[in-house]
N, C-alpha and C. Protein backbone atom coordinates (compact mmCIF):
# COMPACT_ATOMS: atom_id res chain seq x y z
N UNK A 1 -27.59 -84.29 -1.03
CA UNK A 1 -29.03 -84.39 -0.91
C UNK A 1 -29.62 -84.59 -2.30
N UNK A 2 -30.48 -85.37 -2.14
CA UNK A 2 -31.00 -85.80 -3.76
C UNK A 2 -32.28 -85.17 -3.81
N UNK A 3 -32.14 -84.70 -5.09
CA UNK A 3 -33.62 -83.74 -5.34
C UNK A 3 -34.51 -84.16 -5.81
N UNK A 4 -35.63 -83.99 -5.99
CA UNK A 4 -36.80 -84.52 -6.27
C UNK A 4 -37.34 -84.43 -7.76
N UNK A 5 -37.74 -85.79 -8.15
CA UNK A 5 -37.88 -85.75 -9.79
C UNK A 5 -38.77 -84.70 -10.40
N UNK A 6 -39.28 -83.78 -9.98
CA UNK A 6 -39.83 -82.77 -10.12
C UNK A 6 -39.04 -81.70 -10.28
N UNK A 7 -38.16 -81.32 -9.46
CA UNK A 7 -37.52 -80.13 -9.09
C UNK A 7 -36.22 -80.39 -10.10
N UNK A 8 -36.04 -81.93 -10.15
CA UNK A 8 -34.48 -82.21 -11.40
C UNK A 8 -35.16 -81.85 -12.80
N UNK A 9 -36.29 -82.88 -12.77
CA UNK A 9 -36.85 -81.77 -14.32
C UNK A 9 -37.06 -80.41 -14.39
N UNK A 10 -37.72 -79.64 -13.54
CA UNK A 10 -37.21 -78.29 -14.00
C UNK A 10 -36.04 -77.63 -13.94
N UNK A 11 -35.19 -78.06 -13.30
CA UNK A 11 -33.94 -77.79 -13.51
C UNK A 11 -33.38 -77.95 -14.54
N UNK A 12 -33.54 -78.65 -15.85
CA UNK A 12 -33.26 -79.21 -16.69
C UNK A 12 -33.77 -78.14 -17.88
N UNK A 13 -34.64 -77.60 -17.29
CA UNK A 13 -35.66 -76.62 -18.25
C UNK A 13 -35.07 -75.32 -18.14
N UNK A 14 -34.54 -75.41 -17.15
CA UNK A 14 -33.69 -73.43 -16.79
C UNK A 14 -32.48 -73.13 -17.94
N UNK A 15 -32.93 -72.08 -18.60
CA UNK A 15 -31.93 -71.38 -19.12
C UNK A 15 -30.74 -70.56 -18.84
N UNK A 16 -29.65 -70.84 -18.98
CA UNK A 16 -28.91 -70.14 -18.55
C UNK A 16 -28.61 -68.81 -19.51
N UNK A 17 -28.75 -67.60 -19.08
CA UNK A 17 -29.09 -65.96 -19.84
C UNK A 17 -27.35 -65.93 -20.55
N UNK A 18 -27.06 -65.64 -21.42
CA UNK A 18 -26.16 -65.48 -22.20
C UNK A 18 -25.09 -64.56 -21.55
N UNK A 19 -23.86 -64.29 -21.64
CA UNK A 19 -23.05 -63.59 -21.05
C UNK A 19 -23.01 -62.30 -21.13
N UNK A 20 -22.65 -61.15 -21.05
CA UNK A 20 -23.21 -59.63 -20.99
C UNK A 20 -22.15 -59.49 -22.75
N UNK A 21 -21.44 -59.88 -22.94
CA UNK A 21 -20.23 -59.86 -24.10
C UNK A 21 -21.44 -60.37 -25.20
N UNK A 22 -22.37 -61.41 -24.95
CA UNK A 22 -22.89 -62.19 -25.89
C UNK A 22 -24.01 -61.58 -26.23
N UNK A 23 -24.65 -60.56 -25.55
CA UNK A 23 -25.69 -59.67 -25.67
C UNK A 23 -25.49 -58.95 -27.23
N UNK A 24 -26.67 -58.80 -27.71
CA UNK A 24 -27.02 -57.68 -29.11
C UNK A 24 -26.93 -56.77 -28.75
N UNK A 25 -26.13 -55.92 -29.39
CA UNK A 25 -26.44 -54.27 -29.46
C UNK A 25 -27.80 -53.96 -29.01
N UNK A 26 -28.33 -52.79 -28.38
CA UNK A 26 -29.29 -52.43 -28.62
C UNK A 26 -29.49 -51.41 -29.74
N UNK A 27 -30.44 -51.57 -30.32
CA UNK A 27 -30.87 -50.54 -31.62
C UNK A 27 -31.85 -49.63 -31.36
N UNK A 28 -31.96 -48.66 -32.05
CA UNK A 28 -33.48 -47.57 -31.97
C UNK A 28 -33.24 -46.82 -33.11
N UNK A 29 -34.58 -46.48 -33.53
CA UNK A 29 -34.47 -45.50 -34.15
C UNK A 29 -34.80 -44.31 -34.54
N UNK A 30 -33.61 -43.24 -35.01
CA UNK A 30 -33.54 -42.16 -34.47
C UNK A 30 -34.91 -41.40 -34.43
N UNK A 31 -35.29 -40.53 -33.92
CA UNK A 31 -36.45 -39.89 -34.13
C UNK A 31 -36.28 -38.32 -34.77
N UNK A 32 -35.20 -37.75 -35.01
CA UNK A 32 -34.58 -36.75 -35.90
C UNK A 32 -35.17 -35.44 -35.12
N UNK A 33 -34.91 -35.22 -33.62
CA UNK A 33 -35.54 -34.84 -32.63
C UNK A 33 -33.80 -34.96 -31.70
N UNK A 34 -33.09 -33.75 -31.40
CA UNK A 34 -31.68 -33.86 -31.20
C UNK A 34 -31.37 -34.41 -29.92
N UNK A 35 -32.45 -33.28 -29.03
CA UNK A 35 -32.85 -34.03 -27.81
C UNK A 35 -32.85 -35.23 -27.22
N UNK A 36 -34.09 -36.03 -28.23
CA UNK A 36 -34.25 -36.82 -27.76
C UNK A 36 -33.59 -38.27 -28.23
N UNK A 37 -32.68 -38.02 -29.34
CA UNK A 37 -31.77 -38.81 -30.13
C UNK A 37 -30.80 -39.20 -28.89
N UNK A 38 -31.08 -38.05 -28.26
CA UNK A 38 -28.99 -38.62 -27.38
C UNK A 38 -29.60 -38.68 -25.99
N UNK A 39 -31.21 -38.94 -25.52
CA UNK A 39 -31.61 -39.63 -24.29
C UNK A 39 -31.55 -40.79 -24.85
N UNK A 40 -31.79 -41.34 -26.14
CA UNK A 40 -32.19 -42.36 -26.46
C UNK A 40 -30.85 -43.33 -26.30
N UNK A 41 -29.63 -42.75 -26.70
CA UNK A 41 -28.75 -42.93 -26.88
C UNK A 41 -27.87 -43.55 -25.70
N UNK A 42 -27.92 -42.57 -24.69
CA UNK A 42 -27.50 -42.81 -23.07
C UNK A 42 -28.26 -43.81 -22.88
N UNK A 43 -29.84 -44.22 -23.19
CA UNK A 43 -30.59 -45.16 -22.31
C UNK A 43 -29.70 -46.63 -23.16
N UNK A 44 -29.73 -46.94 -24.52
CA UNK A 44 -29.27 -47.50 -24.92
C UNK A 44 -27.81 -48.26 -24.67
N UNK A 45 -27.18 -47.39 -23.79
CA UNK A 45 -25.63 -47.43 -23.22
C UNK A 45 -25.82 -47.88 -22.26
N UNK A 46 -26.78 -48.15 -21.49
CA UNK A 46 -26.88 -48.17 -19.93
C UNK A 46 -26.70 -50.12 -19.90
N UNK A 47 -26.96 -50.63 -21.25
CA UNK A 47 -27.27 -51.88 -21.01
C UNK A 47 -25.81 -52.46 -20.78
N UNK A 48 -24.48 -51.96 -20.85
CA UNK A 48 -23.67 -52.25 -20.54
C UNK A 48 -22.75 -51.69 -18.99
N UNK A 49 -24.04 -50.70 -18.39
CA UNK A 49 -23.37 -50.35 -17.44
C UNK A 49 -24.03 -51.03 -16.28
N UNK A 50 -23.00 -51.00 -14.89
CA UNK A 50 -23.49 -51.80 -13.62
C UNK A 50 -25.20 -51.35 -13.55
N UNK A 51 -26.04 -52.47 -12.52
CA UNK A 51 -27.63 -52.29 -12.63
C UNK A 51 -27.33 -51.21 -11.50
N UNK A 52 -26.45 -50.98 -10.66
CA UNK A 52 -26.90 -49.29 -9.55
C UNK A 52 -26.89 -48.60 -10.25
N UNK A 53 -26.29 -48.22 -11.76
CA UNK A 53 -26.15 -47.05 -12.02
C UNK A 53 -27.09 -47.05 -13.11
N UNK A 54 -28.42 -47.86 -13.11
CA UNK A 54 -29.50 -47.98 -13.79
C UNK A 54 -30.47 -46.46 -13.49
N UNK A 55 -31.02 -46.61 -12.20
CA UNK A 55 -31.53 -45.48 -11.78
C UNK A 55 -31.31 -44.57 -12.34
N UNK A 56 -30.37 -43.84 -11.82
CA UNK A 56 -29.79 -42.72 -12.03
C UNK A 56 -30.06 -42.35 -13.88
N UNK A 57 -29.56 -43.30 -14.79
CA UNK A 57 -29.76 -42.82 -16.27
C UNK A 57 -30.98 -43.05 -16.37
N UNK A 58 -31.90 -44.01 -15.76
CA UNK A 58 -33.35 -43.86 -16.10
C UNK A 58 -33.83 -42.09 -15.69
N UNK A 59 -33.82 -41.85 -14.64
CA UNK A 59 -34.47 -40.90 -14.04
C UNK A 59 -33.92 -39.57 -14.74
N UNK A 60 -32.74 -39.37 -15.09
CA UNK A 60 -32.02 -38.75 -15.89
C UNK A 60 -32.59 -38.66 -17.43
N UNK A 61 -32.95 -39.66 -17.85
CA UNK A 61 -33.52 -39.88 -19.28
C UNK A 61 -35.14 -39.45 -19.32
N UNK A 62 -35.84 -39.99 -18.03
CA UNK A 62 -36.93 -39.26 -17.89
C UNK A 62 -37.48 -37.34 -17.85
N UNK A 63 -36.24 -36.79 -17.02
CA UNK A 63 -36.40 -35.61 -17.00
C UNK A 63 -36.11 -34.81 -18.34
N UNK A 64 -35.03 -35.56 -19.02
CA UNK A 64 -34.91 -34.71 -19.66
C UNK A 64 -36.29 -34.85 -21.23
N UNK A 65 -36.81 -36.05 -21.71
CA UNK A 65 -37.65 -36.31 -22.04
C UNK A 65 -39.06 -35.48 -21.64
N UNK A 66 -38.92 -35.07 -20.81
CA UNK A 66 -40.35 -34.51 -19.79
C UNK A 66 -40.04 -33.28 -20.35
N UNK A 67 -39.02 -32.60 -20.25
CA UNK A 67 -38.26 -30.94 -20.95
C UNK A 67 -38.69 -31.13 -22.56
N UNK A 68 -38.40 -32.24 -23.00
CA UNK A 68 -38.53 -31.96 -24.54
C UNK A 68 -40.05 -31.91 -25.14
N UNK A 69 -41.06 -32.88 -23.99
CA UNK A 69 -42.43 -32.59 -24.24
C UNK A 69 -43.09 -31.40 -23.74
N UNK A 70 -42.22 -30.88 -22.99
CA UNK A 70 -42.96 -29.71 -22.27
C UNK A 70 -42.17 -28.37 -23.33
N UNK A 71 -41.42 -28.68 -24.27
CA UNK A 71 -40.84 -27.52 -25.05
C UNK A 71 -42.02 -27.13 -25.84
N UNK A 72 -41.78 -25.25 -26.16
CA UNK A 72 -42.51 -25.52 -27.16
C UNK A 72 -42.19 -26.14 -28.56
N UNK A 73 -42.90 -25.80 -29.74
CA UNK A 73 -42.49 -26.97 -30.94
C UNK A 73 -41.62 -25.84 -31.62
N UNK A 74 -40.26 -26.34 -32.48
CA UNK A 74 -39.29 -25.96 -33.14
C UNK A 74 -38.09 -25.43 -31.76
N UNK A 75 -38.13 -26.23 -30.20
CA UNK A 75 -37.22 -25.75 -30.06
C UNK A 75 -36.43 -26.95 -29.22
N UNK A 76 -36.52 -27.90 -29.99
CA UNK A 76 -35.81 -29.24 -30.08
C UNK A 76 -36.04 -29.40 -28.59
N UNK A 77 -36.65 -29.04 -27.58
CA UNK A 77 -36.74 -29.25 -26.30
C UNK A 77 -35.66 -28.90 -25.26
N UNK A 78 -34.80 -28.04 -26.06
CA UNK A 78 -33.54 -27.20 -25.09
C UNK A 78 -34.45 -26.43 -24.14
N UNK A 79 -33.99 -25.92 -23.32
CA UNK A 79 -34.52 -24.96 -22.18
C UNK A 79 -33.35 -24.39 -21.81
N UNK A 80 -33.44 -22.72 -22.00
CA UNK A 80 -32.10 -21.83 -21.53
C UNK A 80 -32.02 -21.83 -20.02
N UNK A 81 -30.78 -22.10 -19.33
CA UNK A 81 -30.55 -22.12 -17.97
C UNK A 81 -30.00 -21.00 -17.38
């Protein structure tokens, strides 16, 4: 089926996204905050893990973020269990 000179030019325009190997590191930087150094850290990792198991470290990275704002100040946002 032949496509339409419209639809072949944008086709022509589509990028193809680079391979997951060809991807940059992700970077951040640290916030000298221990807590929140190693949410930052996990979220940063996630870009190499499958997208189901996206959730899960988002929502994971959220809570514990939510603990470190809800700490009081000087106690790196630990909470005794």
């Amino acid at each position: 089926m032949d496509q339409h000179p419209d639809e072949q030019a944008h086709a022509e325009d589509r990028v193809t996204p680079p391979a997951a190997s060809a991807r940059p590191a992700v970077d951040y930087e640290p916030t000298g905050v221990a807590s929140v150094d190693r949410v930052l850290a996990e979220v940063t990792a996630v870009v190499d893990a499958p997208v189901a198991d996206h959730v899960e470290v988002f929502e994971r990275a959220h809570d514990q973020l939510r603990r470190a704002l809800d700490a009081r100040p000087g106690t790196d946002g630990e909470q005794d269990t």
